[in-house]
C-alpha atoms as a PDB file:
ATOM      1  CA  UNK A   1      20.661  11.411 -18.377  1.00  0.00           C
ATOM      2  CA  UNK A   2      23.481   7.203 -21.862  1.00  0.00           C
ATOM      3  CA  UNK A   3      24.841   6.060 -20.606  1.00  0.00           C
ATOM      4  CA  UNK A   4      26.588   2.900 -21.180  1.00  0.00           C
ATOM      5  CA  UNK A   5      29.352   3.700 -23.431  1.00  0.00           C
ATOM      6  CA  UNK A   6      33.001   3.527 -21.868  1.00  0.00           C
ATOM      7  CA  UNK A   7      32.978   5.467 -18.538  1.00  0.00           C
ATOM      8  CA  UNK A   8      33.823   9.668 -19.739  1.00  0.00           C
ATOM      9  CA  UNK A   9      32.917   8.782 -23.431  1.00  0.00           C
ATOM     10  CA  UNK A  10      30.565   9.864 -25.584  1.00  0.00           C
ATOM     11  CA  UNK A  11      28.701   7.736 -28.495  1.00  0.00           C
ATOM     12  CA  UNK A  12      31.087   7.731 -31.487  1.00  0.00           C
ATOM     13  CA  UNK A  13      29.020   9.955 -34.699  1.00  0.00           C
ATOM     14  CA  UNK A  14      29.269   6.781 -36.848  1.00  0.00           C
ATOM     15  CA  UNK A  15      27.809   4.825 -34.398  1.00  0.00           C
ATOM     16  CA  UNK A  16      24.825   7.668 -34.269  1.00  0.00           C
ATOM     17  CA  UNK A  17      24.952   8.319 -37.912  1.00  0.00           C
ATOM     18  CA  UNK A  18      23.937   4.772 -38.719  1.00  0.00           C
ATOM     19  CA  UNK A  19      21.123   3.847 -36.146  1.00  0.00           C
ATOM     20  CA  UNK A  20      19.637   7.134 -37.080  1.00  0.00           C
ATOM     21  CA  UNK A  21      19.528   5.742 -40.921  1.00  0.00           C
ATOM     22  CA  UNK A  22      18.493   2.483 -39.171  1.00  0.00           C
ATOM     23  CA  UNK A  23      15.177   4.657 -37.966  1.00  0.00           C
ATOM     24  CA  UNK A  24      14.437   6.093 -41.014  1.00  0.00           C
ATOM     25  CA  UNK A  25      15.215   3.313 -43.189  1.00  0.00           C
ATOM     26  CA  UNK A  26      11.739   2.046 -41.183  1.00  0.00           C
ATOM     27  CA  UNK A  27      13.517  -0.802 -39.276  1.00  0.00           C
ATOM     28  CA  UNK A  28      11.456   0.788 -35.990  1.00  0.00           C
ATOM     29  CA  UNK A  29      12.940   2.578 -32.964  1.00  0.00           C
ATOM     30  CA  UNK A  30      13.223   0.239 -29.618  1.00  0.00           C
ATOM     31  CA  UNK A  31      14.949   3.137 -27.809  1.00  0.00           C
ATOM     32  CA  UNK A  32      17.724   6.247 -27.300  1.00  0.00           C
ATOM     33  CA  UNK A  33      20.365   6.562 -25.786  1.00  0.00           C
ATOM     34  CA  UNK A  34      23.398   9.210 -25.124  1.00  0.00           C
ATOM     35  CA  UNK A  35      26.180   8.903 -22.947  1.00  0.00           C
ATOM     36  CA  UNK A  36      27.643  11.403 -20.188  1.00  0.00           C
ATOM     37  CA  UNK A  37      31.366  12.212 -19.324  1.00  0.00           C
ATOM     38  CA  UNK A  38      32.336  10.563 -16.226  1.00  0.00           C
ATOM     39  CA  UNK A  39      32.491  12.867 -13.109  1.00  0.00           C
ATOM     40  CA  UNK A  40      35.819  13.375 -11.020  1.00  0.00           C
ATOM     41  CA  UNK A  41      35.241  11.273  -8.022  1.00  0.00           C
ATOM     42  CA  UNK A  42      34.541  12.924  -4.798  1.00  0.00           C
ATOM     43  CA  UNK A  43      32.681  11.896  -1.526  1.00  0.00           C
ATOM     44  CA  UNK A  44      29.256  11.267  -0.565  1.00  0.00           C
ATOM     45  CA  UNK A  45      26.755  14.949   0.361  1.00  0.00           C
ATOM     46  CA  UNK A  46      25.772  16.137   3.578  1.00  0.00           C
ATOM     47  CA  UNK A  47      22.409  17.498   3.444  1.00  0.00           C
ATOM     48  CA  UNK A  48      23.621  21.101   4.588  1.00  0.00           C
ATOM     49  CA  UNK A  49      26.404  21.635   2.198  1.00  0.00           C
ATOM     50  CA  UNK A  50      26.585  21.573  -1.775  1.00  0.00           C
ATOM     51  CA  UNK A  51      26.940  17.695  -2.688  1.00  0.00           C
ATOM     52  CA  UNK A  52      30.564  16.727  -4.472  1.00  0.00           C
ATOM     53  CA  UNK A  53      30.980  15.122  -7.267  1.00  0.00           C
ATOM     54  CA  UNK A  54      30.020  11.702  -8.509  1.00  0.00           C
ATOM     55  CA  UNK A  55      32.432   9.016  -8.577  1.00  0.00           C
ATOM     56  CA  UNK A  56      31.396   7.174 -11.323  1.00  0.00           C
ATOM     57  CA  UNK A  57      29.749   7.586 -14.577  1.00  0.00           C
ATOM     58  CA  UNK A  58      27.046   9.272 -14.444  1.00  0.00           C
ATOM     59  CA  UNK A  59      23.911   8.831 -16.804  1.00  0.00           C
ATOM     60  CA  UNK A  60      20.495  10.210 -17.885  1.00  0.00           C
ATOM     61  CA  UNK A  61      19.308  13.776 -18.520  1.00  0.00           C
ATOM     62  CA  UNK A  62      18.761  13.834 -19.158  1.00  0.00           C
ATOM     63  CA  UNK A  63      21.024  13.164 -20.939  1.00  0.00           C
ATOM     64  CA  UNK A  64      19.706  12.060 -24.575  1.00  0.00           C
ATOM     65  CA  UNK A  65      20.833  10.725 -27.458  1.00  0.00           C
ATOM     66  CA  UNK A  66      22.684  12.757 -29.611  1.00  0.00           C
ATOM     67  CA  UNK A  67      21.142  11.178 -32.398  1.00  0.00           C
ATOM     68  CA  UNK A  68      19.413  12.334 -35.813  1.00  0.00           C
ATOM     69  CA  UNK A  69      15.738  13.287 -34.654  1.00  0.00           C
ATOM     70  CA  UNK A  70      13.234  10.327 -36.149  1.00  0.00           C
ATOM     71  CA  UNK A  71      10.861  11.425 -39.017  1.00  0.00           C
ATOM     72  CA  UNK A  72       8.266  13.966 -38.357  1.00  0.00           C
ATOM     73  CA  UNK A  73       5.945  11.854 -39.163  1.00  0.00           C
ATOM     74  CA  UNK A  74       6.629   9.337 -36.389  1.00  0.00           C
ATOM     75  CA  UNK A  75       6.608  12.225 -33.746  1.00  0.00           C
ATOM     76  CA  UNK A  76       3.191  11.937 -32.197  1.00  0.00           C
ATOM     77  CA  UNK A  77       1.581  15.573 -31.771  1.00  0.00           C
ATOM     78  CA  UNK A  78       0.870  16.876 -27.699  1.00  0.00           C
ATOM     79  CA  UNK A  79      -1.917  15.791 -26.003  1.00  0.00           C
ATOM     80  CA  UNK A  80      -3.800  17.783 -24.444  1.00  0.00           C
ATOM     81  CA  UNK A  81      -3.394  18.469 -20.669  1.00  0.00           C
ATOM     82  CA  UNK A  82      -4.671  15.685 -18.463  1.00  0.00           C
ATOM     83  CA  UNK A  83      -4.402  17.020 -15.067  1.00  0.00           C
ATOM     84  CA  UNK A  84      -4.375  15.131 -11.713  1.00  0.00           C
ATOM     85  CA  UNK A  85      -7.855  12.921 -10.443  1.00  0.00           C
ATOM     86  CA  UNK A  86      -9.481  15.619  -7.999  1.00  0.00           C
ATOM     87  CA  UNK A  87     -10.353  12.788  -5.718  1.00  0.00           C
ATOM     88  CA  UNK A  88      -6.526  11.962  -5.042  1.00  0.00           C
ATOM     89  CA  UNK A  89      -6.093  12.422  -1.692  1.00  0.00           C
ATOM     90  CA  UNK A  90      -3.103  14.948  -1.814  1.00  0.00           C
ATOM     91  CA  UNK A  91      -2.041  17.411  -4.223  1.00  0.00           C
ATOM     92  CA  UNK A  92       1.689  18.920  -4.154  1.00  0.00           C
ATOM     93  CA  UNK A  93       3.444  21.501  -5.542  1.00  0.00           C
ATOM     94  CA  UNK A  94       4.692  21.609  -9.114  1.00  0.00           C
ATOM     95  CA  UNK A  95       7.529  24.228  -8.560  1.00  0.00           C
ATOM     96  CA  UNK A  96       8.952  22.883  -5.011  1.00  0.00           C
ATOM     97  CA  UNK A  97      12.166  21.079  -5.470  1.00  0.00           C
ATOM     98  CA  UNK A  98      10.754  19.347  -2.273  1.00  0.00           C
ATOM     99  CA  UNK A  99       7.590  18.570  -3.598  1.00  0.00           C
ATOM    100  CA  UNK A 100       7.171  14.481  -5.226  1.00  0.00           C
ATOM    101  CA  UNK A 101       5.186  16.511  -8.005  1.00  0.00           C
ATOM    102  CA  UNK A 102       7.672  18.867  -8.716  1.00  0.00           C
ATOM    103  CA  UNK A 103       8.060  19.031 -13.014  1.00  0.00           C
ATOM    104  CA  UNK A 104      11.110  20.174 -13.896  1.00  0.00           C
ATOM    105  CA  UNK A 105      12.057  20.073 -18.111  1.00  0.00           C
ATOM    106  CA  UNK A 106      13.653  22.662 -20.339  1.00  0.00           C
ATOM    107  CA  UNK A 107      11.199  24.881 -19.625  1.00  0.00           C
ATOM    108  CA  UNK A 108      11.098  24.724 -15.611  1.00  0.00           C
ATOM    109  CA  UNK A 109      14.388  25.149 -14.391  1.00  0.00           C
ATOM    110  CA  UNK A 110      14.664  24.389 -10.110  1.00  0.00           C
ATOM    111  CA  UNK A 111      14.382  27.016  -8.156  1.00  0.00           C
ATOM    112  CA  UNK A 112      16.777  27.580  -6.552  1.00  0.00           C
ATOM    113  CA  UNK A 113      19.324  26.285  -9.173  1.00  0.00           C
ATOM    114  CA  UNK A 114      21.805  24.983  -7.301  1.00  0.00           C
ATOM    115  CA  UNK A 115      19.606  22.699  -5.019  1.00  0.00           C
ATOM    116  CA  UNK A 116      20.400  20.223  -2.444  1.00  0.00           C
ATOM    117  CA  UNK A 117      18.037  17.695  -0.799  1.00  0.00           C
ATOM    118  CA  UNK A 118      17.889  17.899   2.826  1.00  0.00           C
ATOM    119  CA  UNK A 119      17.594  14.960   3.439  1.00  0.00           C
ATOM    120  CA  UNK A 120      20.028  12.226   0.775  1.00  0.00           C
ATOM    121  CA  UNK A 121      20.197   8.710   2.138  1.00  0.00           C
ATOM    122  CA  UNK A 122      21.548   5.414   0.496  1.00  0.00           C
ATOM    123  CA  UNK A 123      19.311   3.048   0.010  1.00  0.00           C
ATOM    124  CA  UNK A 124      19.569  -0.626   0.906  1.00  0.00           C
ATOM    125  CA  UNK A 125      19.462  -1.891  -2.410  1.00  0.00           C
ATOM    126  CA  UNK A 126      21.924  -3.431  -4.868  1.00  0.00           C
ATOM    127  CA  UNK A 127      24.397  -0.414  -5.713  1.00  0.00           C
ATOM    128  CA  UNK A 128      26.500  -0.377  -9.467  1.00  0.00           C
ATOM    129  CA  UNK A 129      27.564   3.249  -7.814  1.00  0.00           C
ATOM    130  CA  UNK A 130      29.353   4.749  -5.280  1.00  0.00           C
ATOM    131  CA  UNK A 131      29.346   8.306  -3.843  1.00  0.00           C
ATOM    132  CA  UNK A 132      26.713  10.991  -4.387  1.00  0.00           C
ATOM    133  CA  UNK A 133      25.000   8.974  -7.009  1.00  0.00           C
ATOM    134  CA  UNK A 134      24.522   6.472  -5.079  1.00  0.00           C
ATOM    135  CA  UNK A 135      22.004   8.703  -3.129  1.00  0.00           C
ATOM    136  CA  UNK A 136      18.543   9.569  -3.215  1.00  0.00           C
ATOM    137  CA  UNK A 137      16.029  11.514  -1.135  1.00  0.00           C
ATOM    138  CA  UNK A 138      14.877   9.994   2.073  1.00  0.00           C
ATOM    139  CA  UNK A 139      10.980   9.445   0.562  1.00  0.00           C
ATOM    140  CA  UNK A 140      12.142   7.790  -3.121  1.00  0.00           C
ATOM    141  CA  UNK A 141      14.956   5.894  -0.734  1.00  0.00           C
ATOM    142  CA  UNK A 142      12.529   3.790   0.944  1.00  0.00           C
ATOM    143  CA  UNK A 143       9.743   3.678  -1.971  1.00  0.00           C
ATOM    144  CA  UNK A 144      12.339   1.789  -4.091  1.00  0.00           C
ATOM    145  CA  UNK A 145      13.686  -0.312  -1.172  1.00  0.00           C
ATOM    146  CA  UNK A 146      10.121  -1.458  -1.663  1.00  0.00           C
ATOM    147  CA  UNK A 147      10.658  -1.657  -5.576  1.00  0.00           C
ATOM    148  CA  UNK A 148      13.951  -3.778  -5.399  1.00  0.00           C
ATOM    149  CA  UNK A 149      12.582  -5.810  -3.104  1.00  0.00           C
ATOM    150  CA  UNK A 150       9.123  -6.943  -4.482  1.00  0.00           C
ATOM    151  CA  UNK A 151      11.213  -7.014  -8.208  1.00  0.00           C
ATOM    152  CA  UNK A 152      13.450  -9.949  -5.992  1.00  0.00           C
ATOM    153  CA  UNK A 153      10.630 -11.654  -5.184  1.00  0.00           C
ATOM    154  CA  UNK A 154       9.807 -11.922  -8.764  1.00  0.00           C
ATOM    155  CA  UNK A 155      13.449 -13.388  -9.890  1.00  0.00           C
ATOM    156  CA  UNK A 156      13.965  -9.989 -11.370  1.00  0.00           C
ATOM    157  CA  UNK A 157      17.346  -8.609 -10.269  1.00  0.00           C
ATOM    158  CA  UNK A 158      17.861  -4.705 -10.978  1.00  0.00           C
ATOM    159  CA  UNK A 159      20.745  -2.376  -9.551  1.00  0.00           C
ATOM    160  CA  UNK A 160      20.982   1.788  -9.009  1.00  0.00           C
ATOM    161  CA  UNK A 161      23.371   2.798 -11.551  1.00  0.00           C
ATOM    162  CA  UNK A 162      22.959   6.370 -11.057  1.00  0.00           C
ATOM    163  CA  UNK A 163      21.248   8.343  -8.138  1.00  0.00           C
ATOM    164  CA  UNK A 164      21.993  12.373  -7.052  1.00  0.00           C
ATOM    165  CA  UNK A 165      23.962  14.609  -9.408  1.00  0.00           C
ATOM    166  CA  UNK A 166      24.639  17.770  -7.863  1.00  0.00           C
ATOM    167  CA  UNK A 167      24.423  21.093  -9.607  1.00  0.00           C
ATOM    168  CA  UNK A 168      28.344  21.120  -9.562  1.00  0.00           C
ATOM    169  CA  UNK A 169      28.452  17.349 -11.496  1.00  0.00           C
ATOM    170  CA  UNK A 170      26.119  18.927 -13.546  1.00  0.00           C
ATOM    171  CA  UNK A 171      27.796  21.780 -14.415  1.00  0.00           C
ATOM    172  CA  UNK A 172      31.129  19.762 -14.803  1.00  0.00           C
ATOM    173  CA  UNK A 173      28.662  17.424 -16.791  1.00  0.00           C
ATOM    174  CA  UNK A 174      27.508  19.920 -19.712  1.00  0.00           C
ATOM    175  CA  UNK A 175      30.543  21.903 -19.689  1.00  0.00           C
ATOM    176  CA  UNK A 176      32.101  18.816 -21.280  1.00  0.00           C
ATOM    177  CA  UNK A 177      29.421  18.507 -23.757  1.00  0.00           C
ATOM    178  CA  UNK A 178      29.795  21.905 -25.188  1.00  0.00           C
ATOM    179  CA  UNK A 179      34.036  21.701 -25.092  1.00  0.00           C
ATOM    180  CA  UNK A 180      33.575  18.822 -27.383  1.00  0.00           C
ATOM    181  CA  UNK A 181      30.446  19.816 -29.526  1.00  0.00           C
ATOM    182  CA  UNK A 182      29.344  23.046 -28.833  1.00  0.00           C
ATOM    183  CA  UNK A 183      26.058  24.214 -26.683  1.00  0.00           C
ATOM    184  CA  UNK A 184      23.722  23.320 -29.853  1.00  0.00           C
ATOM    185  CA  UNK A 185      25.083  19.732 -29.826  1.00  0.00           C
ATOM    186  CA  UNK A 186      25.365  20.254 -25.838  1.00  0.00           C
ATOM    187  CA  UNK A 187      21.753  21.040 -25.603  1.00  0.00           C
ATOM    188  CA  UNK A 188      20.600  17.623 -27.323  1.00  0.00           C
ATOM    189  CA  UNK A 189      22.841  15.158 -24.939  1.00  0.00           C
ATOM    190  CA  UNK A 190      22.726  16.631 -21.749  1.00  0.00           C
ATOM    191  CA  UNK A 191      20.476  18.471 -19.264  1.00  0.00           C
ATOM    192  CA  UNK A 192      22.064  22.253 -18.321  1.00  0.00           C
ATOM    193  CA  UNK A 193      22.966  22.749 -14.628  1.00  0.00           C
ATOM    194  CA  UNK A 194      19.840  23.613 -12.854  1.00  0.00           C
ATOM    195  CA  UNK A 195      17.733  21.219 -15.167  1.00  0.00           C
ATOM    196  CA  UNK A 196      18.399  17.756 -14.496  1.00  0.00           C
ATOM    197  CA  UNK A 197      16.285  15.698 -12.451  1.00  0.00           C
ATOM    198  CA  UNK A 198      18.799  13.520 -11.132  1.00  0.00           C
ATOM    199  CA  UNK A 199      19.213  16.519  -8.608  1.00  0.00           C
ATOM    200  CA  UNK A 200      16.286  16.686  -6.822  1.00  0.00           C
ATOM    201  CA  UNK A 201      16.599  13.182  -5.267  1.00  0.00           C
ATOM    202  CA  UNK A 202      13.439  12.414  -6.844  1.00  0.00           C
ATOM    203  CA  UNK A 203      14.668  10.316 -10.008  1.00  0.00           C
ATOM    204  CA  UNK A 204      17.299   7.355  -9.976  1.00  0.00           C
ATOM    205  CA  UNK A 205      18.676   4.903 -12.998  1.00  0.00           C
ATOM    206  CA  UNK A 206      18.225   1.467 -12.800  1.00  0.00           C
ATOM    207  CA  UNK A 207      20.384  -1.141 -14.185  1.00  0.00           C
ATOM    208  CA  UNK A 208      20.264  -5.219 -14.598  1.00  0.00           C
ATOM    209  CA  UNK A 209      21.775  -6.642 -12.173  1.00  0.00           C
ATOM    210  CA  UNK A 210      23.558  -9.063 -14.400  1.00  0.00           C
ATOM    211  CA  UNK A 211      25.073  -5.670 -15.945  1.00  0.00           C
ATOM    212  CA  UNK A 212      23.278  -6.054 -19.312  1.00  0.00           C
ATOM    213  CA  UNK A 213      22.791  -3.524 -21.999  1.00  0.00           C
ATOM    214  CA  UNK A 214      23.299  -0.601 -19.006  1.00  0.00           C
ATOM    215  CA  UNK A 215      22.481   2.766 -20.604  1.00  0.00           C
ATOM    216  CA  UNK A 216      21.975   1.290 -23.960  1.00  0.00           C
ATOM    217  CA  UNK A 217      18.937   0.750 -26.854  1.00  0.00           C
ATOM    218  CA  UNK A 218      18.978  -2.754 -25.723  1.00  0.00           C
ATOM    219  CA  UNK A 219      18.112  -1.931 -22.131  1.00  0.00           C
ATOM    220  CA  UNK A 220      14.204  -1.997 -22.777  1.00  0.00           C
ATOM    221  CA  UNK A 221      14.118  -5.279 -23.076  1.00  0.00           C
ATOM    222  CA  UNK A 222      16.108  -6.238 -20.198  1.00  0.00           C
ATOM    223  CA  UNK A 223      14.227  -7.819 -17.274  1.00  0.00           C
ATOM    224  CA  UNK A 224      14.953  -5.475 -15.033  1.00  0.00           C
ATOM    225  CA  UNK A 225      13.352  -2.373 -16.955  1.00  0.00           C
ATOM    226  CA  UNK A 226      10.495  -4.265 -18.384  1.00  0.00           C
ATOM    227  CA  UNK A 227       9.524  -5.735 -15.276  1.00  0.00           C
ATOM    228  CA  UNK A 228       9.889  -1.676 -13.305  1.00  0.00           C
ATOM    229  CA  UNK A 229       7.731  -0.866 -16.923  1.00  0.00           C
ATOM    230  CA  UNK A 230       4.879  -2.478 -15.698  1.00  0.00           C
ATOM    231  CA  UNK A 231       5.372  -2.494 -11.806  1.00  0.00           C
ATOM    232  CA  UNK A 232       6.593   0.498 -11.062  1.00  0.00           C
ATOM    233  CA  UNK A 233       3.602   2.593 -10.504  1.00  0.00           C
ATOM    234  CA  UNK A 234       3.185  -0.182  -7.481  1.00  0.00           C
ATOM    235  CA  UNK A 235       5.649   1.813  -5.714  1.00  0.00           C
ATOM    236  CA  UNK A 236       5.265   5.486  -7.164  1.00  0.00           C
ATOM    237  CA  UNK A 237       7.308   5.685  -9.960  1.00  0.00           C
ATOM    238  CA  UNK A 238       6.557   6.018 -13.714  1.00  0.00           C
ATOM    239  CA  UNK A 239       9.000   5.622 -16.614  1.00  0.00           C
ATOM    240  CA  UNK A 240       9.955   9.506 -17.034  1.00  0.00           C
ATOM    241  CA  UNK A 241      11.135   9.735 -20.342  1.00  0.00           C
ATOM    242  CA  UNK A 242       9.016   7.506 -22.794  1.00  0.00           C
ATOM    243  CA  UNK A 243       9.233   6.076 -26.214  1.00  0.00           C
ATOM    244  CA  UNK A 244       8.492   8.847 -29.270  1.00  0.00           C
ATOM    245  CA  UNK A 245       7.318  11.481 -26.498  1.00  0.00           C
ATOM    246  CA  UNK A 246      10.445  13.529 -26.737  1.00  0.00           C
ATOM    247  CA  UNK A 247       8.416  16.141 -28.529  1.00  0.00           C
ATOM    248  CA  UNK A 248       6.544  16.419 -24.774  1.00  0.00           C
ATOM    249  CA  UNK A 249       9.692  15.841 -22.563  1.00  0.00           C
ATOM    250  CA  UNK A 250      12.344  17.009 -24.162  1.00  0.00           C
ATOM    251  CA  UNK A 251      14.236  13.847 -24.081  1.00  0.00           C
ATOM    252  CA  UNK A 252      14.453  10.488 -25.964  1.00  0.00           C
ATOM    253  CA  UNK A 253      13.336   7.139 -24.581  1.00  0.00           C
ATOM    254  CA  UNK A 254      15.217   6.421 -21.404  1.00  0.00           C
ATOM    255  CA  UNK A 255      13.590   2.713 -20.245  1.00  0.00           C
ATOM    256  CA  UNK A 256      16.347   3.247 -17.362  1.00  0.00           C
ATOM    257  CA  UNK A 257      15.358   6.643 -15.922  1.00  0.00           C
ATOM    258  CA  UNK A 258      12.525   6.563 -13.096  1.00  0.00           C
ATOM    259  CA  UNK A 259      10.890   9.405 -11.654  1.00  0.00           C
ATOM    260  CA  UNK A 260       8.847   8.925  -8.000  1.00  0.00           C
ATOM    261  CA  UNK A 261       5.853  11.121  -8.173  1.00  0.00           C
ATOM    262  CA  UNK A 262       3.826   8.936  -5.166  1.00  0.00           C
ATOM    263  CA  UNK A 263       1.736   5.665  -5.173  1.00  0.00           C
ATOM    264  CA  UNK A 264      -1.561   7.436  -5.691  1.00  0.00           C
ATOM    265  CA  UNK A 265      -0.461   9.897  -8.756  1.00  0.00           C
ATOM    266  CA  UNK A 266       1.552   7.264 -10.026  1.00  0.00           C
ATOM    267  CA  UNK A 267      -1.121   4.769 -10.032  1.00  0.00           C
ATOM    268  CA  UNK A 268      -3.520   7.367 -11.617  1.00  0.00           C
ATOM    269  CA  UNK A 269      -1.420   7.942 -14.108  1.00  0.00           C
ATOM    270  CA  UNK A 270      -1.439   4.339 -15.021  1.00  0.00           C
ATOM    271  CA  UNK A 271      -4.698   3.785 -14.790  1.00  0.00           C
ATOM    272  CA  UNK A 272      -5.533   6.559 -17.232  1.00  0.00           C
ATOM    273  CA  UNK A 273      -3.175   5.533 -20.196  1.00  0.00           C
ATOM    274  CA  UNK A 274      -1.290   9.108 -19.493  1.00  0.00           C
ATOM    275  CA  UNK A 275       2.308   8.839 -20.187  1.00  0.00           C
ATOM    276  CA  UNK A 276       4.164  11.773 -19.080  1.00  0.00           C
ATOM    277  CA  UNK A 277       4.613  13.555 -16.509  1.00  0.00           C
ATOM    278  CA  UNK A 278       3.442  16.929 -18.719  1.00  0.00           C
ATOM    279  CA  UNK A 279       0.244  15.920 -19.609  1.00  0.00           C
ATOM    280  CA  UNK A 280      -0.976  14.666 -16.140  1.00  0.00           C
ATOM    281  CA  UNK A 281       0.475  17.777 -14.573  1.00  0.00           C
ATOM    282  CA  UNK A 282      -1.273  19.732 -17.421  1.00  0.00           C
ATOM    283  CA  UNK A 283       2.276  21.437 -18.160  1.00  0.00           C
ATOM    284  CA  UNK A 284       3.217  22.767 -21.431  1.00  0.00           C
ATOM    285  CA  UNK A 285       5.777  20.312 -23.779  1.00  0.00           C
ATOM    286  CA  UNK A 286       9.808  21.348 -23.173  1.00  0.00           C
ATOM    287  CA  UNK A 287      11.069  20.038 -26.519  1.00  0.00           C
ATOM    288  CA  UNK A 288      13.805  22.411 -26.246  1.00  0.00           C
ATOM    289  CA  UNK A 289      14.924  25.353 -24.145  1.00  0.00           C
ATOM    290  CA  UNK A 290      12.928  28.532 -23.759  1.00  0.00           C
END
């Protein structure tokens, strides 16, 4: 879910106000970002019990920008489903929190909502984070010990800046939004409890690991996320929330937010031009709630 305003604040409206008249004045959109309240701190999850919260600031959805929408005109229409190669090798579930193809949006809530990963880990990798977001699934764990690594090798230094959220960060999360803006506003800048990806173990932030432009527009043209841009499919992850395709996933660009959906999907997906994770799943667009 911004992310890199001032730990617990949100973007300031003048701030918003402006780059949206940036957008439509036709200066171009590079990206979106919002910002999420910062968690009370707590301690790391055990895979049995319900995770605390995260003690740090905690980011994505999911968590968009509460900005003006763009023009209509610059919203490209839904494509049409593109579902999975038949000759991939495995196919998963789309509804099992467990499951690397699970799609969940503002349409497809988890099930159950207050899930917990059985098995959160933290990886070896270079950590901006502490606590339960500094934790991720066992499987995306070692695929991005893989990432990190091979991104290294390349000069390319990148950080997790935020892992897990638990369904009680979450709720803690959106709560705040709608205190200070009401759910409509709420509903624009932050996932609702039982929504966010960040608690399946199956999504992560990345940072720079110089700490440049975290969370912000200027992140996209960072090092770390253009290099995870074009690599990241290498290792199973795509770029969840893409430029202009909030109309499809319900979110504004986030060049920070990855999503492991396996090397072979992943890789499919790449190969095939499709950019979110609705189309290849041949899931309907979440542009909003149901």
């Amino acid at each position: 879910m911004c992310h890199n305003c001032p730990a617990g604040g949100l973007l300031p409206g003048a701030s918003r106000r402006s780059f949206a008249r940036f957008l439509a004045a036709g200066a171009g959109l590079t990206v979106l970002a919002a910002c999420t309240p910062k968690a009370p701190a707590g301690e790391a999850p055990s895979s049995s019990s319900s995770a605390s919260a995260v003690t740090s600031a905690s980011p994505s959805p999911e968590a968009v920008p509460s900005v003006e929408s763009t023009t209509a005109a610059a919203e490209p229409p839904p494509q049409a489903p593109a579902p999975p190669s038949a000759a991939l090798p495995h196919q998963f579930s789309l509804t099992d929190p467990a499951s690397p193809w699970l799609v969940v949006n503002k349409h497809r809530p988890l099930a159950p909502a207050d899930y917990v990963p059985a098995d959160l880990v933290q990886p070896n990798v270079q950590l901006a984070v502490s606590g339960e977001a500094a934790l991720l699934n066992s499987t995306t764990a070692a695929a991005a010990e893989a990432m990190f690594a091979a991104a290294a090798q390349d000069g390319v230094s990148m950080t997790l800046a935020s892992g897990y959220r638990s369904y009680g960060t979450q709720v803690a999360t959106y709560n705040g939004y709608v205190a200070a803006r009401g759910q409509a506003d709420a509903d624009t800048a932050s996932a609702r409890p039982g929504y966010s990806e960040h608690q399946t173990g199956w999504s992560f932030d990345i940072g720079d690991g110089g700490g440049a432009c975290g969370f912000q527009p200027c992140f996209a043209d960072q090092p770390a996320a253009v290099w995870a841009k074009a690599n990241g499919h290498r290792f199973g992850f795509v770029v969840r929330y893409p430029l202009m395709l909030h109309p499809i996933t319900g979110y504004y660009y986030e060049p920070w937010h990855l999503r492991y959906i396996g090397l072979e999907a992943a890789t499919d997906m790449a190969t095939r031009g499709i950019n979110t994770v609705e189309e290849y799943f041949g899931v309907d667009a979440a542009p909003a709630y149901a």
